[in-house]
Protein backbone atom coordinates (compact mmCIF):
# COMPACT_ATOMS: atom_id res chain seq x y z
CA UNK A 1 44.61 56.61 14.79
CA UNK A 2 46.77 56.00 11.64
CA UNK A 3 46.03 53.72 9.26
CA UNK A 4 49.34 51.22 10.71
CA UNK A 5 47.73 51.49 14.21
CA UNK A 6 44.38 50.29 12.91
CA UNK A 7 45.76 47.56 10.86
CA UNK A 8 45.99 44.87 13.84
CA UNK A 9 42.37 45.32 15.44
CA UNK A 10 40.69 45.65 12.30
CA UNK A 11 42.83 42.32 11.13
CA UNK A 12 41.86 40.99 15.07
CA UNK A 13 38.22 41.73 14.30
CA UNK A 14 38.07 39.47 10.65
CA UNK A 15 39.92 36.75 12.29
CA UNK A 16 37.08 36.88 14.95
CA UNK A 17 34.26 36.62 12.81
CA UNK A 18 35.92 34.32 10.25
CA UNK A 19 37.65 31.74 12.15
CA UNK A 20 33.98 29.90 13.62
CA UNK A 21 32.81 29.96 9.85
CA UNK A 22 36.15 28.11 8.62
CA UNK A 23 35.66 24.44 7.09
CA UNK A 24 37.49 22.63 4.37
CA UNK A 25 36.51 20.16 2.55
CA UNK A 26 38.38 16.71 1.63
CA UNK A 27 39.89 16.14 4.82
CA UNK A 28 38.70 13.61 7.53
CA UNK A 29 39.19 16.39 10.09
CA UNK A 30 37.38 19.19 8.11
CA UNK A 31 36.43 21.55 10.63
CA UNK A 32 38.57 21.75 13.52
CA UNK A 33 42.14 21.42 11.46
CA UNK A 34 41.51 24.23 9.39
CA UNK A 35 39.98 26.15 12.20
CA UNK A 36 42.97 25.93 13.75
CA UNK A 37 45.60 26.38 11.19
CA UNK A 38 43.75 29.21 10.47
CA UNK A 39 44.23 30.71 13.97
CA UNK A 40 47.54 29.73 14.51
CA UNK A 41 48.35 31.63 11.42
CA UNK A 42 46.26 34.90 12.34
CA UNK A 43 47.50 34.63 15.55
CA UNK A 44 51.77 35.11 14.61
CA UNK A 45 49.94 37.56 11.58
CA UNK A 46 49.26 39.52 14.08
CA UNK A 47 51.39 39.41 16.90
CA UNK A 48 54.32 40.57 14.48
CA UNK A 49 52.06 43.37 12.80
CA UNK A 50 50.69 44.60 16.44
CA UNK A 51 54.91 44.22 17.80
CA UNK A 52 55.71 46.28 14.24
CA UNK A 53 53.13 49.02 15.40
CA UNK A 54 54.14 49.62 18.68
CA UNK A 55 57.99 49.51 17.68
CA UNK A 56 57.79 52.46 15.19
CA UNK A 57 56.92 54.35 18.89
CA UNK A 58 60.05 53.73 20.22
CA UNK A 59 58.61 51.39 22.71
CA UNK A 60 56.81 48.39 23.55
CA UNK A 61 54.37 49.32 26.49
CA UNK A 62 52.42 46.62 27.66
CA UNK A 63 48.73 47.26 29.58
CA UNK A 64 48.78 45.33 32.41
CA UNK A 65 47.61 41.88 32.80
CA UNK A 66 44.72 41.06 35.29
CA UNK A 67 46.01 38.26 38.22
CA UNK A 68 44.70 35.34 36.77
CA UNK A 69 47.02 35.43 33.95
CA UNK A 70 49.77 33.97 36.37
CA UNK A 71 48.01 30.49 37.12
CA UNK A 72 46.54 30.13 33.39
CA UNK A 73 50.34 30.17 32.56
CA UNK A 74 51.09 28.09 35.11
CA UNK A 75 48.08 25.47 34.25
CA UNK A 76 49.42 26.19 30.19
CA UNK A 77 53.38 25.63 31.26
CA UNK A 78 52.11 22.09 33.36
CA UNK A 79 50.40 20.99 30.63
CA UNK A 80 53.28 21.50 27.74
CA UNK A 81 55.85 19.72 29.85
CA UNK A 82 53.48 16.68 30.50
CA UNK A 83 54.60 15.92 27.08
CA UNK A 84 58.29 15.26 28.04
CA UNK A 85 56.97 11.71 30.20
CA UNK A 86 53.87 11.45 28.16
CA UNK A 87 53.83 7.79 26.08
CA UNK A 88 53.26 10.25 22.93
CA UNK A 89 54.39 13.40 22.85
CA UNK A 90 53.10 14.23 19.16
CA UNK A 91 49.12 13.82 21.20
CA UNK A 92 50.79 16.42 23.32
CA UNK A 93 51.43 18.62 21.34
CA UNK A 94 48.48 18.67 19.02
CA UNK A 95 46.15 19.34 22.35
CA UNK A 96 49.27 21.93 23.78
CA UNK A 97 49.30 23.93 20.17
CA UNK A 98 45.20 24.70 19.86
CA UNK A 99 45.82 26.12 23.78
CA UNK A 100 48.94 27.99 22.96
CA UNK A 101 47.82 29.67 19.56
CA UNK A 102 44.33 30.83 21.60
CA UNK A 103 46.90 32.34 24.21
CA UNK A 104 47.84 34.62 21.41
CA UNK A 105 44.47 36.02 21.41
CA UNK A 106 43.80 36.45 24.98
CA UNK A 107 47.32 38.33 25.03
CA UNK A 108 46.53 40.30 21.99
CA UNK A 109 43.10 41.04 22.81
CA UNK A 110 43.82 42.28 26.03
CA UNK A 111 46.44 45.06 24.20
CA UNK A 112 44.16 45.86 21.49
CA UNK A 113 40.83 46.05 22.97
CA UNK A 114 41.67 48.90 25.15
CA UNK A 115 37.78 50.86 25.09
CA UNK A 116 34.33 50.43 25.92
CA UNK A 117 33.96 50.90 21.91
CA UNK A 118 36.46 48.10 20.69
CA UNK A 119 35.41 45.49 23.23
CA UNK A 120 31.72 45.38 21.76
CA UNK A 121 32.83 45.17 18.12
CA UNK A 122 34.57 42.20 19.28
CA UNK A 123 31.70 41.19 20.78
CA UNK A 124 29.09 42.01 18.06
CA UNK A 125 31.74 40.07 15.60
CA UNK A 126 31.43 36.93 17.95
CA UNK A 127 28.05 37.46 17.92
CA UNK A 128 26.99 37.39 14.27
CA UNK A 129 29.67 34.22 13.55
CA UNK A 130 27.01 32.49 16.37
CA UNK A 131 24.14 33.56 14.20
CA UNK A 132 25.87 32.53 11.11
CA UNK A 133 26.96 29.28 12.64
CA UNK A 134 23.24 28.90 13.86
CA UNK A 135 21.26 29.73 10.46
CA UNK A 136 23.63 27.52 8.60
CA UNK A 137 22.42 24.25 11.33
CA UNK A 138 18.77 25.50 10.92
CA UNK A 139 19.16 24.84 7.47
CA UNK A 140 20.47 22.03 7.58
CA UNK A 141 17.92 20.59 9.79
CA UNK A 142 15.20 22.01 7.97
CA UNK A 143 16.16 21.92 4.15
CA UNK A 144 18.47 19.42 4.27
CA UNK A 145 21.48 21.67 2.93
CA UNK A 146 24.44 18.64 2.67
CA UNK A 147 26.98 20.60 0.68
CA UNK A 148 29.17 20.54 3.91
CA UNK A 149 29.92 17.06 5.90
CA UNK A 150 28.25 16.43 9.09
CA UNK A 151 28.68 13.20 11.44
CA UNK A 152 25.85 14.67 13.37
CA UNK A 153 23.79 17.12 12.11
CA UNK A 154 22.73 19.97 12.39
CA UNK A 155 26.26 20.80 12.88
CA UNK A 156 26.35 23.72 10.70
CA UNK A 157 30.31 23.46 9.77
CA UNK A 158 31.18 22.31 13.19
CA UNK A 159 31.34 18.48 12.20
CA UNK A 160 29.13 17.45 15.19
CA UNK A 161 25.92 19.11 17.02
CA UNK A 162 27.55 19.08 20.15
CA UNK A 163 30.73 21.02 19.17
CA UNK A 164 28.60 23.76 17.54
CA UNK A 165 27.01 23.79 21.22
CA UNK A 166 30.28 24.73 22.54
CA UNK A 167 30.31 28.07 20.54
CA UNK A 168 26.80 28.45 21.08
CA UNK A 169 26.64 28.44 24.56
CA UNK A 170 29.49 31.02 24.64
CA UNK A 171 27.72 33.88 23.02
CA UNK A 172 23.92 33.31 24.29
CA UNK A 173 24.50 36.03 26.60
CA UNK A 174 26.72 38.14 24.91
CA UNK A 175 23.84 38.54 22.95
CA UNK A 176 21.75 39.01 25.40
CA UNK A 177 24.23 41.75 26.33
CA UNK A 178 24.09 43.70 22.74
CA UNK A 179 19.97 43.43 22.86
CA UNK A 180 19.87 45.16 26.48
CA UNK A 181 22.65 47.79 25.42
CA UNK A 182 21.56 48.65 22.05
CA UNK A 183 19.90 52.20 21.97
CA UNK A 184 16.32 51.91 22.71
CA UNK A 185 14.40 52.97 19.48
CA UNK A 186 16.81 51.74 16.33
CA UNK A 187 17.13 48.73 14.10
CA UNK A 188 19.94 46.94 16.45
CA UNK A 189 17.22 46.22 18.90
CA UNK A 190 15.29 44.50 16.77
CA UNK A 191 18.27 42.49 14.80
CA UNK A 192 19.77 41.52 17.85
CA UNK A 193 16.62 40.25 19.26
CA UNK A 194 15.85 38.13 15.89
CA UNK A 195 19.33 37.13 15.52
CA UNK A 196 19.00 35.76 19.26
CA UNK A 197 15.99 33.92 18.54
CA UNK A 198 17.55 32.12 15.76
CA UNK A 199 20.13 30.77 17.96
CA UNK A 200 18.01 29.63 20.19
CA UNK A 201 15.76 28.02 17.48
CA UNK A 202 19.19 26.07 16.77
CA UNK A 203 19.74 24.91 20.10
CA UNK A 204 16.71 23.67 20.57
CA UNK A 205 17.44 21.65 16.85
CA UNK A 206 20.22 20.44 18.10
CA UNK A 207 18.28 18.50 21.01
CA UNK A 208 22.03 19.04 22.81
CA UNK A 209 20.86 18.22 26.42
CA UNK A 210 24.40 19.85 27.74
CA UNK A 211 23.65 22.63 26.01
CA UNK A 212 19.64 22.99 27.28
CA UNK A 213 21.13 22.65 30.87
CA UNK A 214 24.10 25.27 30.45
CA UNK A 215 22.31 27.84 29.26
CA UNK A 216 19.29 27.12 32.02
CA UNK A 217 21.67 28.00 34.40
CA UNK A 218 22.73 30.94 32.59
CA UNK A 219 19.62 32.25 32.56
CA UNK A 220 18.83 31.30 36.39
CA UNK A 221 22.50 32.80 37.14
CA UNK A 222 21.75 36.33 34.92
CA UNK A 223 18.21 36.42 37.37
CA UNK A 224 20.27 35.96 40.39
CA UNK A 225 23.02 38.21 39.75
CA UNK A 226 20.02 41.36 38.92
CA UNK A 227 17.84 40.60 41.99
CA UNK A 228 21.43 40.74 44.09
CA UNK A 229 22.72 43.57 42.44
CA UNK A 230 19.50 45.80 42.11
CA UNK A 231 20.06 46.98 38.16
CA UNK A 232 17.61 48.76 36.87
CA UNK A 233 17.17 47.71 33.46
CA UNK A 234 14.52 49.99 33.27
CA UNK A 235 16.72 52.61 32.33
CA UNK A 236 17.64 50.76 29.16
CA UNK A 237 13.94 49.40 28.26
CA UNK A 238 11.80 50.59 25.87
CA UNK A 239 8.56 49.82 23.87
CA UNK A 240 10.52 48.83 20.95
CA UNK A 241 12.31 46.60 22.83
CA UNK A 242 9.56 45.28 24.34
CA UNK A 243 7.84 44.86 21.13
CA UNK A 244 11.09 43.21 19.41
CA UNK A 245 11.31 40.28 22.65
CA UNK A 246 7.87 39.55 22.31
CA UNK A 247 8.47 39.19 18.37
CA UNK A 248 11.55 37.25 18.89
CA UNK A 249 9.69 35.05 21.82
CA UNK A 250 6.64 34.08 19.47
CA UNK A 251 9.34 33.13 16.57
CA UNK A 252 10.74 30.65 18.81
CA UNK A 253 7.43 29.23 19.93
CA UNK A 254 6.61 28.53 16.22
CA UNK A 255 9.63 27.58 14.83
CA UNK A 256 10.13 24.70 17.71
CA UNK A 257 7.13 23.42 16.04
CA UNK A 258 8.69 22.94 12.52
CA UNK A 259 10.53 19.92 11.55
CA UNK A 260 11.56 18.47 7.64
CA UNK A 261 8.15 17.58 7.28
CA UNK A 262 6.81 20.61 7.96
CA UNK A 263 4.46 21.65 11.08
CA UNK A 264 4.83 18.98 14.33
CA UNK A 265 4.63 19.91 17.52
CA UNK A 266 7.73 20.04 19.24
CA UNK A 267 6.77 20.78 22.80
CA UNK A 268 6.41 17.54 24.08
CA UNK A 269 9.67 16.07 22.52
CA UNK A 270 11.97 18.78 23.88
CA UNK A 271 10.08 18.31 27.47
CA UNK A 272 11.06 14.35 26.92
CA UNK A 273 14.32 15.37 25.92
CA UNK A 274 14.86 18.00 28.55
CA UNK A 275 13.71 15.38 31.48
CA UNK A 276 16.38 12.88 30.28
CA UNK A 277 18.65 15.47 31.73
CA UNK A 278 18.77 14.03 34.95
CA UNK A 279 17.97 10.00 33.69
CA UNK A 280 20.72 7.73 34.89
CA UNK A 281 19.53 5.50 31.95
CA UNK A 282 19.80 8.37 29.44
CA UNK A 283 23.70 9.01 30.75
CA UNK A 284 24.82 4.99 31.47
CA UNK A 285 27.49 4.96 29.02
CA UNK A 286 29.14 8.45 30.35
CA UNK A 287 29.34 7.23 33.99
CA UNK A 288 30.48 4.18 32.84
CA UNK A 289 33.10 6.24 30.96
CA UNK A 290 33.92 8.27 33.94
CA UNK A 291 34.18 5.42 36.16
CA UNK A 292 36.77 3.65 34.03
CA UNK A 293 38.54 7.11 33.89
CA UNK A 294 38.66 7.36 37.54
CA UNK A 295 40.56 4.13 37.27
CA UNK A 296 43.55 5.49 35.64
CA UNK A 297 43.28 8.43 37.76
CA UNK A 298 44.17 6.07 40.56
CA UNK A 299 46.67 4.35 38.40
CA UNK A 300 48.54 7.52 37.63
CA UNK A 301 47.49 10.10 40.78
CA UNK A 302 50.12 12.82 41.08
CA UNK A 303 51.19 13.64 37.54
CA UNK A 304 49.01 12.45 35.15
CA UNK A 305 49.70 10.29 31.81
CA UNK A 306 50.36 13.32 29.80
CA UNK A 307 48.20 16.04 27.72
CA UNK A 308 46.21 14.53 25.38
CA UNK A 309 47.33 11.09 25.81
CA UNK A 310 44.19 9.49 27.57
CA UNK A 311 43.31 7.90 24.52
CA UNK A 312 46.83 5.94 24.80
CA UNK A 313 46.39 4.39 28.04
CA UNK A 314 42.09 4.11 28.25
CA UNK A 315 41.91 0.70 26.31
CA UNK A 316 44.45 -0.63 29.56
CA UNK A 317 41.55 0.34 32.18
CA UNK A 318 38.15 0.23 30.04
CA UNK A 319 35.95 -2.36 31.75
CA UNK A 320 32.73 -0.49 32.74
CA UNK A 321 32.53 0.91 29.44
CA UNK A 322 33.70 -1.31 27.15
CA UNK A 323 30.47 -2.94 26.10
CA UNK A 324 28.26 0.14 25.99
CA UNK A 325 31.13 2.26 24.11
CA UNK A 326 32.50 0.33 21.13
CA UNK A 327 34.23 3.44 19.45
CA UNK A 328 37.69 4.47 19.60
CA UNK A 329 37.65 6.64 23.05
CA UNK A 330 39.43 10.16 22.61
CA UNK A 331 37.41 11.93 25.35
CA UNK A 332 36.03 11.41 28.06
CA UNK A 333 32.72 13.83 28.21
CA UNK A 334 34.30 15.56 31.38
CA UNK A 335 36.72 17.89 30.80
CA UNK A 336 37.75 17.93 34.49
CA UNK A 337 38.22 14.40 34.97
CA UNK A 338 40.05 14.65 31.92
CA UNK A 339 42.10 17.20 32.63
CA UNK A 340 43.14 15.43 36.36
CA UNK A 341 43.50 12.36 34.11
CA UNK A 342 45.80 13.69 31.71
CA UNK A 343 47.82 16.27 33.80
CA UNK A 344 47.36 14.83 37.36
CA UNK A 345 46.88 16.51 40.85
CA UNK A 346 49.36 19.04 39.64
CA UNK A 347 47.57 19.96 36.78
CA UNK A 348 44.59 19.53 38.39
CA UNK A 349 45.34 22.12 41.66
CA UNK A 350 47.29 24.39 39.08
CA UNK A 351 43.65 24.78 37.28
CA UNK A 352 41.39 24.77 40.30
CA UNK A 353 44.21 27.92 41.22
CA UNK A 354 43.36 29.69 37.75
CA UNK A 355 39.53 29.12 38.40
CA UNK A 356 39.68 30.32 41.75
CA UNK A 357 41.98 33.43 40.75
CA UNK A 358 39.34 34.27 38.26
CA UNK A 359 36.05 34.14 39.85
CA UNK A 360 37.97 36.30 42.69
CA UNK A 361 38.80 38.85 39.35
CA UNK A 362 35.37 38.67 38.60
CA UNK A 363 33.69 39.60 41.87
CA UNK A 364 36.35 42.58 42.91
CA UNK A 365 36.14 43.82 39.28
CA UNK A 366 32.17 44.14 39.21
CA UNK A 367 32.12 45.53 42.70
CA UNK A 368 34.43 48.59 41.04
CA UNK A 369 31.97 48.86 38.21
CA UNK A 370 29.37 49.63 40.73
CA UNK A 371 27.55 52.53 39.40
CA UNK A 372 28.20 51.70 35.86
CA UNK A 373 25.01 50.04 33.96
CA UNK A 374 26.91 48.77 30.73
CA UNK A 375 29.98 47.99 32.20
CA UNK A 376 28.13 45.65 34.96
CA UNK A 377 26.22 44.15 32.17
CA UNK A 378 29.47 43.44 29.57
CA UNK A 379 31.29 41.92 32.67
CA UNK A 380 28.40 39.55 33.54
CA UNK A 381 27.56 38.88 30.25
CA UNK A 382 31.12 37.57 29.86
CA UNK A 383 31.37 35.97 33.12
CA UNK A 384 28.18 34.07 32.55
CA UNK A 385 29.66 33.05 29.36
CA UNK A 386 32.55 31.08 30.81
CA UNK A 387 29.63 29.51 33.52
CA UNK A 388 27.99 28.30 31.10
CA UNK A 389 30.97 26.56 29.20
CA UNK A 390 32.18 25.58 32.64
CA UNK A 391 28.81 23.79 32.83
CA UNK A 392 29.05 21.95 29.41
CA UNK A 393 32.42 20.73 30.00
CA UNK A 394 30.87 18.46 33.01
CA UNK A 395 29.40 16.73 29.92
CA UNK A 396 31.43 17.17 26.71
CA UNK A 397 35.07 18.31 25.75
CA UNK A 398 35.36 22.26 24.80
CA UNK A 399 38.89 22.17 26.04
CA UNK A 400 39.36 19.73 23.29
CA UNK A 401 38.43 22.11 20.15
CA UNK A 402 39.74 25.18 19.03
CA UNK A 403 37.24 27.51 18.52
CA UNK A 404 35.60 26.49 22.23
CA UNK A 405 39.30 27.58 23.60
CA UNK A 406 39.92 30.71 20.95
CA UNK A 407 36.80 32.15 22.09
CA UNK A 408 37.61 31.68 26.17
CA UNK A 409 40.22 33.08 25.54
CA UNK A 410 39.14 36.03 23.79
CA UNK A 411 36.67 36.52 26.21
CA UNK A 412 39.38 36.33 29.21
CA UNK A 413 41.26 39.44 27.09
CA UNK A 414 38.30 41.75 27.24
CA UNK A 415 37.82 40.82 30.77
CA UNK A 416 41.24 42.01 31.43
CA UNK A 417 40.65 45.72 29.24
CA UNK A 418 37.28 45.92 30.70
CA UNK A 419 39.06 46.14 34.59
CA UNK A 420 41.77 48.88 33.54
């Protein structure tokens, strides 16, 4: 490969790694602004340098997109022209733009990540941003480190706990993935498995009860999916291995234990904190949130009051909420009510389409990799990915942030190179 052909993926693979670790400081929105300027202006980088490439062959073949493309444009198109009746179009757009410039990257990655190879440097890239983004929180909680802004720590550069959950959640089993798949007997093994533990160290920090739950299920769904599928994992096991989980295990254990002020035990706070999971006390003010969005749901039905222009019309409807919630509302902890709030039965079916469409991708695409160890893994590592965001957004707002959206969509590329 020449040096001009290389130019976009190894430019694709920076902007990977990079764009989770951007912040700026000075600004009242210092982490997801410049995370997605910075994206938007990757992403037109290097659509023009991979369109440059492929023009000096005479051509511009495209690999061909996977089904589900169709309905996510659909969903995408919906949501844009919402903006055309919406009370503020500018709220529109500034929602519309963060999905359009990820587009980019699932289209791009879906060109460029045409191997086995490619698809886990993207992947390890991901990976180590998580592990980045995770160290930087565990500092934070533990040392104190203040030289970047938080409104809820540890929120490593992320501005909030909960939005650095979002990211989080997204690459727990991707590197779960890169731990089974790395060769038996080397180094990887080992970093991967340490680097994992680390991240879950954070999460548990984070006390993110969303988070705790989402990636419970991943788990549970990751059991479900061997036992149905028979893989022998045994094939990819190894005493070092073994060695480096157990290692990785006992870090956890201890470092759950370890707070600012040095050794408490942790066990019983997280099992608190875990149980609250299912307290109608603990969640009051987000059903009371819900139920007041379920009022202009049935105020506006078919269509919607426009992308990102809940927060216009909630003060009209807030009753339920109004005394537990005393904040300026811009989300409503549910991305799907939001979403049907927002975009209406139209954008609501149009999404419920794209879901559909995909989970029918997923299953005929890991039927074909039958046979194939790694392949079956990378597919449900990626697929359990998007569950376990899926999961989260019943509680927060991914679909809301860029880097959340930028790494779906990422993800939904490789899915499409991994079923050529």
């Amino acid at each position: 490969m020449t040096i001009l052909k290389k130019t976009p993926v190894i430019i694709f693979l920076y902007t990977v790694f990079l764009a989770p670790l951007v912040w700026f400081p000075g600004l009242s929105d210092f982490s997801n602004l410049p995370q997605r300027i910075f994206l938007e202006t990757l992403g037109i980088l290097l659509c023009f340098s991979w369109l440059t490439t492929q023009a000096t062959d005479n051509g511009l073949p495209f690999h061909r997109f996977p089904f589900f493309t169709w309905p996510l444009l659909g969903f995408l198109g919906w949501a844009m022209f919402t903006g055309v009746y919406a009370l503020n179009p500018y709220e529109t757009w500034e929602i519309g733009r963060q999905w359009l410039a990820a587009l980019l990257f699932f289209l791009l990655a879906s060109q460029l990540m045409i191997s086995s190879a490619r698809r886990r440097q993207v992947l390890i890239a991901l990976f180590t941003a998580a592990f980045l983004v995770a160290m930087l929180g565990i500092s934070q909680h533990l040392f104190g480190l203040s030289w970047i802004p938080q409104l809820a720590p540890p929120a490593a550069n992320f501005a909030n706990k909960n939005m650095a959950v979002h990211f989080i959640v997204l690459l727990f089993p991707v590197g779960t993935f890169l731990f089974l798949t790395a060769k038996k007997d080397t180094t990887a093994a080992w970093a991967t498995s340490l680097m994992l533990s680390q991240i879950v160290v954070y999460l548990i920090y984070t006390q993110t009860r969303a988070g705790w739950l989402a990636v419970t299920c991943q788990c549970l769904l990751f059991v479900v999916l061997r036992k149905t599928t028979r893989l022998n994992l045994s094939l990819l096991w190894s005493r070092q291995k073994k060695w480096a989980m157990l290692t990785s295990l006992l870090v956890v254990l201890t470092m759950m234990n370890i707070g600012p002020a040095g050794f408490i035990p942790g066990y019983e706070a997280v099992g608190l904190r875990a149980a609250s999971i299912a307290s109608i006390q603990g969640n009051h003010v987000r059903f009371a949130i819900w139920t007041d969005t379920i009022t202009l749901i049935q105020q506006h039905p078919l269509l919607g009051v426009g992308l990102g222009n809940l927060k216009v019309h909630f003060p009209s409807v807030q009753k339920e909420s109004l005394f537990l919630y005393d904040q300026y509302l811009k989300d409503v902890h549910n991305d799907y009510l939001q979403i049907w709030a927002e975009l209406g039965l139209v954008g609501l079916t149009l999404f419920i389409f794209f879901i559909g469409s995909l989970g029918v991708f997923l299953f005929r695409t890991h039927k074909e990799c039958t046979g194939h160890l790694a392949k079956t893994l990378e597919l449900q590592a990626m697929g359990l990915s998007l569950a376990g965001i899926g999961i989260n957004a019943l509680f927060c707002f991914p679909l809301e942030r860029m880097i959340p959206v930028f790494t779906i969509m990422v993800l939904l590329g490789l899915l499409a190179s991994l079923a050529r």
